[in-house]
Protein backbone atom coordinates (compact mmCIF):
# COMPACT_ATOMS: atom_id res chain seq x y z
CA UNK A 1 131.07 -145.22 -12.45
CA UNK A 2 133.91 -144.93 -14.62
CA UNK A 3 135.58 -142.53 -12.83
CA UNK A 4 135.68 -145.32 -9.72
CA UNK A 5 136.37 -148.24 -11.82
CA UNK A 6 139.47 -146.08 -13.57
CA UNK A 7 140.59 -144.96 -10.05
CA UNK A 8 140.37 -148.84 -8.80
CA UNK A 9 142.72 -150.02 -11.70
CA UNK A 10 145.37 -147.09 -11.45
CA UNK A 11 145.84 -146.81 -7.59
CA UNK A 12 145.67 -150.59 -6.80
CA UNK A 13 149.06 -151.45 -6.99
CA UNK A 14 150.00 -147.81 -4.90
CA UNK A 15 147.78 -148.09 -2.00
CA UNK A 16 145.33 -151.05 -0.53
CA UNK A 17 143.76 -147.83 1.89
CA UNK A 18 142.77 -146.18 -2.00
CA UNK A 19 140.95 -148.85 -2.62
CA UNK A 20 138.94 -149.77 0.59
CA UNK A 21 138.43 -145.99 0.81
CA UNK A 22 136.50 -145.88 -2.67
CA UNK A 23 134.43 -148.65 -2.11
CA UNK A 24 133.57 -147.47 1.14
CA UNK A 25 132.34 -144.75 -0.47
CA UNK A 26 130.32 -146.55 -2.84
CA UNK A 27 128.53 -148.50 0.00
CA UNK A 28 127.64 -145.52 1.76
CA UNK A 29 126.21 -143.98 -1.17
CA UNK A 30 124.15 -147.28 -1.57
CA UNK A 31 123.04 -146.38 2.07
CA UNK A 32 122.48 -142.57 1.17
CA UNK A 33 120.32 -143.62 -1.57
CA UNK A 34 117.92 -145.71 0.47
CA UNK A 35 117.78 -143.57 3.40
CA UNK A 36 117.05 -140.59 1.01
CA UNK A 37 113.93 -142.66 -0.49
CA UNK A 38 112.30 -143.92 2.57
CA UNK A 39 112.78 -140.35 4.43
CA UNK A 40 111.41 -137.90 1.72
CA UNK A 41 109.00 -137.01 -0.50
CA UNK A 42 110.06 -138.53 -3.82
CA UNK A 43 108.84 -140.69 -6.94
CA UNK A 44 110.67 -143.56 -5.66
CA UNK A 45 108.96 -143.92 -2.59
CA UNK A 46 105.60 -143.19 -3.80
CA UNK A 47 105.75 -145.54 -6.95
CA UNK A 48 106.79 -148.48 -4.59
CA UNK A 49 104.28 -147.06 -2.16
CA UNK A 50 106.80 -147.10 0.69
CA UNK A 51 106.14 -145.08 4.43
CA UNK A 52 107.92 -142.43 5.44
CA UNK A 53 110.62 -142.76 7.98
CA UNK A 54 112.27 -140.46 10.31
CA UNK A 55 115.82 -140.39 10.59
CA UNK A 56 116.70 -141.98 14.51
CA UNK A 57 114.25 -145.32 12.92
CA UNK A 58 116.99 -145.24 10.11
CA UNK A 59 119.58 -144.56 12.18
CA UNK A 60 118.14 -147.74 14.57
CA UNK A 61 117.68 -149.90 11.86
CA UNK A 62 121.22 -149.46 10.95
CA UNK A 63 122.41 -149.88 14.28
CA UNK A 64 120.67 -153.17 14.77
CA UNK A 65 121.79 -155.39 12.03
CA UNK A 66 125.58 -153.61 12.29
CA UNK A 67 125.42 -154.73 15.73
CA UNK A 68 124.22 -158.32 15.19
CA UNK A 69 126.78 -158.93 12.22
CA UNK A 70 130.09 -157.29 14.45
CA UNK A 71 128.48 -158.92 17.45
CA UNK A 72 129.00 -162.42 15.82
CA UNK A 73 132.12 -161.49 13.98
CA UNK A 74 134.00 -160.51 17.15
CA UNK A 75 132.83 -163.36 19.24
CA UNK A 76 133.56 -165.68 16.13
CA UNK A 77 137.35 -164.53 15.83
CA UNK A 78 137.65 -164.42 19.71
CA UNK A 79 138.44 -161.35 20.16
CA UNK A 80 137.76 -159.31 23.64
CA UNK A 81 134.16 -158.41 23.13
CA UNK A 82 135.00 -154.48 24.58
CA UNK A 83 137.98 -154.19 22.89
CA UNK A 84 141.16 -152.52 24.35
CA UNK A 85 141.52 -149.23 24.01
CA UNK A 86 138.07 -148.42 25.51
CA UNK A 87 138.57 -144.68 25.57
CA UNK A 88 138.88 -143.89 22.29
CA UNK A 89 136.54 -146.67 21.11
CA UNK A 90 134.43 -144.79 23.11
CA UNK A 91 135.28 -141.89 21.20
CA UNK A 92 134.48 -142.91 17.82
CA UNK A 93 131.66 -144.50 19.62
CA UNK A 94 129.91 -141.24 20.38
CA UNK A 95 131.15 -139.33 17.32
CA UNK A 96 130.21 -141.80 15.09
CA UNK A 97 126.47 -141.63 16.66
CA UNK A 98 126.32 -137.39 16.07
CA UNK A 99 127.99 -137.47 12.86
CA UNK A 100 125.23 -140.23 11.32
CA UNK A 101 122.33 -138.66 12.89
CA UNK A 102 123.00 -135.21 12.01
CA UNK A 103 123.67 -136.60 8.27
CA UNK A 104 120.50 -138.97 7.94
CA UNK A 105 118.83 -135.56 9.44
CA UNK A 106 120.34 -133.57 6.74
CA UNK A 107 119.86 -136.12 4.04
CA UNK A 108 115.84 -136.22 5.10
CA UNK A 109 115.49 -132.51 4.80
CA UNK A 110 118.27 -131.17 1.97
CA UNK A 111 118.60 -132.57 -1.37
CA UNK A 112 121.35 -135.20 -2.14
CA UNK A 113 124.05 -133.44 -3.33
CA UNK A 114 123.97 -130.40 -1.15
CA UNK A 115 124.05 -133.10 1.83
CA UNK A 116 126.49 -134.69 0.97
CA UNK A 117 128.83 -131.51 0.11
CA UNK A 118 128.27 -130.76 3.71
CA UNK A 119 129.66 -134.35 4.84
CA UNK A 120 132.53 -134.51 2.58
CA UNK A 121 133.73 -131.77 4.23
CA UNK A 122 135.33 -134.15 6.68
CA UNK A 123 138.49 -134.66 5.17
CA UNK A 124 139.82 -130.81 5.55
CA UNK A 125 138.88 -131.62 9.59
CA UNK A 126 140.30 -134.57 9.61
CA UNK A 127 143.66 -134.14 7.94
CA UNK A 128 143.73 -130.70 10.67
CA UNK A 129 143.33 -133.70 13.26
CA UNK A 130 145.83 -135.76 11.82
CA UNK A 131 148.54 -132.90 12.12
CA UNK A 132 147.38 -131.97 15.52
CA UNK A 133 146.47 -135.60 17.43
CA UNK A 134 148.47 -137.93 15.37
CA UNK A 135 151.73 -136.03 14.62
CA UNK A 136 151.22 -137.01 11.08
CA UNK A 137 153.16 -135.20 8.16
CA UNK A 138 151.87 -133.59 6.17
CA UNK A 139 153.62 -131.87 2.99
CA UNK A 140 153.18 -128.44 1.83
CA UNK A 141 151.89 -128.93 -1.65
CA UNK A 142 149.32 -131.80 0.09
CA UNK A 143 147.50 -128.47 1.60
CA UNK A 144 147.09 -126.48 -1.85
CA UNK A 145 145.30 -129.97 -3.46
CA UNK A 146 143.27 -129.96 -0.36
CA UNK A 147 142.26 -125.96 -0.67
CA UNK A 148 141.68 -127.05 -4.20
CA UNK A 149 139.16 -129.82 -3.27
CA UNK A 150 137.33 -127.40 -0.82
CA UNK A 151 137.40 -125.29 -3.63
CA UNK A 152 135.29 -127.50 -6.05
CA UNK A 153 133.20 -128.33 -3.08
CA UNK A 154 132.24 -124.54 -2.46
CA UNK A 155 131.77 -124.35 -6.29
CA UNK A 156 129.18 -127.15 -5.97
CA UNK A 157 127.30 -126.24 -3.45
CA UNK A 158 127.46 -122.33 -4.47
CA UNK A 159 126.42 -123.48 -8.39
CA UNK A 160 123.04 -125.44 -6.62
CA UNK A 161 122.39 -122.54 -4.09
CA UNK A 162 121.79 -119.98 -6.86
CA UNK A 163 120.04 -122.90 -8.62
CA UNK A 164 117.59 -124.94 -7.92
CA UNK A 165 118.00 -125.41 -4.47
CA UNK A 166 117.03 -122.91 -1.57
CA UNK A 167 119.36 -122.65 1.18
CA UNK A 168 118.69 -123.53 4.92
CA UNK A 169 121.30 -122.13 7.46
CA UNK A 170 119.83 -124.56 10.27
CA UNK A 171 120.81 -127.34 8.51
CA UNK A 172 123.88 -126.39 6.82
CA UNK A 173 125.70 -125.79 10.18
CA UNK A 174 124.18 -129.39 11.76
CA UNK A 175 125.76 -130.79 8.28
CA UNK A 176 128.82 -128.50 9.18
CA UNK A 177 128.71 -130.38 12.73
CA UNK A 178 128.26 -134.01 11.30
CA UNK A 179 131.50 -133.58 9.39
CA UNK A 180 133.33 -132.20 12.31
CA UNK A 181 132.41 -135.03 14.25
CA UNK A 182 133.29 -137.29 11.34
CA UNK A 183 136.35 -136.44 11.35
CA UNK A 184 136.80 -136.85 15.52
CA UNK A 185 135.49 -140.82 14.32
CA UNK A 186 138.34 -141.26 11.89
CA UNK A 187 141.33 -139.63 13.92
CA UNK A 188 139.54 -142.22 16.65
CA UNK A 189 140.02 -145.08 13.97
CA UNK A 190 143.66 -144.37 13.32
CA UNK A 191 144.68 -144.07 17.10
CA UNK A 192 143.07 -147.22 17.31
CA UNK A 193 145.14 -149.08 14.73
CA UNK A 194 147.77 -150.47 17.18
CA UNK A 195 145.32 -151.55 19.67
CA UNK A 196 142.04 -152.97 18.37
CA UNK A 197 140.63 -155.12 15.12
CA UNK A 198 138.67 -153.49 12.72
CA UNK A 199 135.84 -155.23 13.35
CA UNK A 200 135.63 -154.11 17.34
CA UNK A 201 136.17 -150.51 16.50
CA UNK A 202 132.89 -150.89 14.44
CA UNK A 203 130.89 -152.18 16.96
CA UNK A 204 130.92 -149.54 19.21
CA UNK A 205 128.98 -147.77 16.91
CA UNK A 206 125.53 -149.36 17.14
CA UNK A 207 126.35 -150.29 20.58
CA UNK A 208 126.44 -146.91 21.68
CA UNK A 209 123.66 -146.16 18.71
CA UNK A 210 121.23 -148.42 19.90
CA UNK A 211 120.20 -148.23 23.20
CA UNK A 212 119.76 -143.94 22.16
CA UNK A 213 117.76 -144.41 19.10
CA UNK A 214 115.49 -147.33 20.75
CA UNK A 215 114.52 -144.58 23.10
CA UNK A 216 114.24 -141.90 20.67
CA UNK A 217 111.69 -144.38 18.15
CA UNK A 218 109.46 -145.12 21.45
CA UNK A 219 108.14 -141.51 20.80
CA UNK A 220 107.88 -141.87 16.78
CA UNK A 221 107.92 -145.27 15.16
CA UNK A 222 106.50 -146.39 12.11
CA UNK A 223 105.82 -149.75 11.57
CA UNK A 224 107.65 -151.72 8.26
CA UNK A 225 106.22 -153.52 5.83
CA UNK A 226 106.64 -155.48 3.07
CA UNK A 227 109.54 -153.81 0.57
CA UNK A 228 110.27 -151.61 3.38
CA UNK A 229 112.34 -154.35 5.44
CA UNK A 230 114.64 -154.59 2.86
CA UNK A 231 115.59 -151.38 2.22
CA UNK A 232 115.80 -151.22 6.42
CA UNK A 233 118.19 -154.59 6.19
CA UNK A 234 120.09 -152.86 3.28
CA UNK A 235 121.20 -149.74 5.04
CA UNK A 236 122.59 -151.90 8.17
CA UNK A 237 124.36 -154.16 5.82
CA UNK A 238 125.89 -151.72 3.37
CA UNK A 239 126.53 -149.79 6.36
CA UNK A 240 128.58 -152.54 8.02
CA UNK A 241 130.61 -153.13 4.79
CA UNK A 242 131.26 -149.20 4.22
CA UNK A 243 132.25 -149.10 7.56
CA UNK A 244 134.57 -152.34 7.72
CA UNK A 245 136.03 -151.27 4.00
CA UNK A 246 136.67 -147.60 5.62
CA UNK A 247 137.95 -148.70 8.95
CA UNK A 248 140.40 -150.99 7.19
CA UNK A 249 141.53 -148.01 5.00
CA UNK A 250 142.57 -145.82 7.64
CA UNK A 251 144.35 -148.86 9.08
CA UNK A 252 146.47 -149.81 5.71
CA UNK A 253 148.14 -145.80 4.89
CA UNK A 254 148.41 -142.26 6.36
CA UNK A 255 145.35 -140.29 7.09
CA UNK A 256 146.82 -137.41 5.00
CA UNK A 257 146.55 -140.02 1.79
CA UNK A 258 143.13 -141.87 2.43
CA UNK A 259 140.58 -139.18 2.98
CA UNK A 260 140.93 -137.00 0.61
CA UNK A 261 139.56 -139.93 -1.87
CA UNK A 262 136.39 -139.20 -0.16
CA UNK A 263 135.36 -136.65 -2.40
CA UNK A 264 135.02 -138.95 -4.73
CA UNK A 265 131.44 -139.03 -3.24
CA UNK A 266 130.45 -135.71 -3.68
CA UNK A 267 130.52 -137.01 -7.41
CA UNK A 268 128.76 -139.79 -6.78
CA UNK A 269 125.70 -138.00 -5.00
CA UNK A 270 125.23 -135.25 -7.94
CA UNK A 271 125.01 -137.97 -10.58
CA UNK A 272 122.63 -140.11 -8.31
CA UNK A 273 121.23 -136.46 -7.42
CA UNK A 274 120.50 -135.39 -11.49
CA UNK A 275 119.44 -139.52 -12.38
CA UNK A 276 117.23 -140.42 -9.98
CA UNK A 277 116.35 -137.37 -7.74
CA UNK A 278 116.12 -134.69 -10.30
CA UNK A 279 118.45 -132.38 -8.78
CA UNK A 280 119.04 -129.58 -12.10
CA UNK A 281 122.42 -128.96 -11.64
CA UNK A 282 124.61 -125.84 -13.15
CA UNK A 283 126.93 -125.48 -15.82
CA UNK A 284 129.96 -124.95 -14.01
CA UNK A 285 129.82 -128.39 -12.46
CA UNK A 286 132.37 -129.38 -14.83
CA UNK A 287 134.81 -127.07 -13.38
CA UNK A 288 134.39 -128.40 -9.70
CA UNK A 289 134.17 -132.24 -10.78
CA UNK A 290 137.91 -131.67 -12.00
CA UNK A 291 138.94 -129.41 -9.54
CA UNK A 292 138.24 -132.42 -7.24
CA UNK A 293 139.50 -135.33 -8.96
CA UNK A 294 142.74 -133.28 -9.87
CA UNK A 295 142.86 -132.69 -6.21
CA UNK A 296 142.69 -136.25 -5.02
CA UNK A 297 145.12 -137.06 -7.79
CA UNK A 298 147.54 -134.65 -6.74
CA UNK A 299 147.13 -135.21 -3.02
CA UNK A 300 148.15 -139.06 -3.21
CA UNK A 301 150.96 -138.57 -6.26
CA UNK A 302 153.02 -135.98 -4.48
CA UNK A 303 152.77 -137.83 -1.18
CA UNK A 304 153.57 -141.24 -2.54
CA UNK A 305 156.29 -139.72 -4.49
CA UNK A 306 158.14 -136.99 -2.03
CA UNK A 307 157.52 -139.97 0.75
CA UNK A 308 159.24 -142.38 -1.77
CA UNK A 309 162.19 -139.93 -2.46
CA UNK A 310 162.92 -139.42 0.99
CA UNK A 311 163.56 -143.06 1.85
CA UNK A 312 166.22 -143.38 -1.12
């Protein structure tokens, strides 16, 4: 937590996209954390005597309050209801949708931290995208930080394998998929910038995720109760503000400069992992902690700065 709060007060005056970014990462995490206690066996669950939920219900549940809150928010600022650029709103649509449910599958069946290695493997696609689909620049010395970061992410998820943790091929190459297709949702966002509000590009999510997840549950649902409607109402909402706080991100600087600030929550799920999960983690997680943060440091300084030298 300090590491976010420190990041918040150094980068705020560089870039607003830093800042949305990070605390889009936070409110994910929030969401990672309650879909990871109602869809496994843990202490959590069973102390609060919770059910046990698959991941499309968590997936719908999300997709139902999002929907409701951008529903009312683009009718509310008047904005066309379908948006404008309808074929890459359908786009992020329908990556959005695989990338989520292949992540709330992994989350229900691999620990914390190794699921969320898998996802935050999103920004190496997505910066690829960036050069390819949105002609953006990026510098030489951005692509050694970014090897770097992929670096401390192997050395975290290599340091758990040998661990504690067994390793599941199946489900490492669906987490493998969910980032790809993450990163097809943000190129989507930033192609969208010129076109659409934030707002509309997020409600094509549950309004594509809906109508596929109500038919998925019809075969497996599992009645809520009690405690278990808020933790349902929490993912939607935290959900809806990651994804506003994110969406606006990618709309305020360069994709090259925004998502590498996303590992960020790699750290975040092996603290949550070791606190309240009990993931054992290794020794060397030291060494890939600051192999990422030195990488997201690096990756924004020498951008800001070489982009700032060229204009004088």
């Amino acid at each position: 937590m300090f590491t976010t709060f420190f990041f918040i007060r150094y980068f705020c005056h560089l870039k607003k996209g830093i800042l949305y970014i990070v605390l889009s990462g936070l409110a994910f995490m929030l969401v990672n954390i309650m879909v990871k206690i109602l869809g496994t066996d843990n202490w959590i669950r069973e102390s609060l005597d919770l059910q046990k939920y698959h991941a499309p219900q968590l997936v719908l549940a999300r997709s139902i309050v999002s929907f409701i809150l951008s529903a009312y928010m683009v009718k509310k600022a008047k904005l066309p209801f379908f948006g404008n650029n309808k074929k890459w709103l359908l786009i992020r649509g329908f990556a959005g949708v695989i990338a989520l449910s292949l992540f709330f599958f992994t989350l229900n069946t691999l620990p914390l931290a190794l699921a969320s290695i898998l996802q935050y493997l999103s920004p190496i696609f997505t910066v690829i995208f960036a050069v390819l689909v949105l002609k953006e620049r990026v510098f030489k010395l951005q692509w050694l930080f970014i090897f770097v970061a992929f670096m401390g992410i192997v050395i975290l998820g290599y340091s758990n394998l040998v661990g504690h943790l067994n390793f599941d091929m199946t489900w490492f190459t669906l987490g493998l998929v969910s980032a790809f297709f993450s990163a097809i949702a943000y190129v989507a966002i930033v192609k969208l910038k010129p076109t659409d509000k934030p707002i509309t590009i997020v409600l094509y999510f549950p309004m594509i995720a809906t109508p596929i997840m109500f038919v998925w549950c019809m075969f497996d649902y599992v009645w809520p109760r009690g405690l278990e409607w808020l933790f349902l109402l929490g993912v939607g909402i935290f959900t809806q503000i990651a994804q506003l706080f994110m969406t606006r991100a990618l709309h305020q600087s360069d994709t090259s400069v925004i998502v590498p600030f996303q590992y960020l929550g790699a750290i975040y799920a092996f603290l949550i992992g070791l606190f309240m999960f009990d993931e054992k983690l290794s020794f060397i997680l030291d060494l890939a902690l600051a192999l990422i943060v030195l990488s997201i440091l690096g990756n924004a300084l020498v951008r800001h700065f070489l982009l700032k030298k060229e204009r004088t």
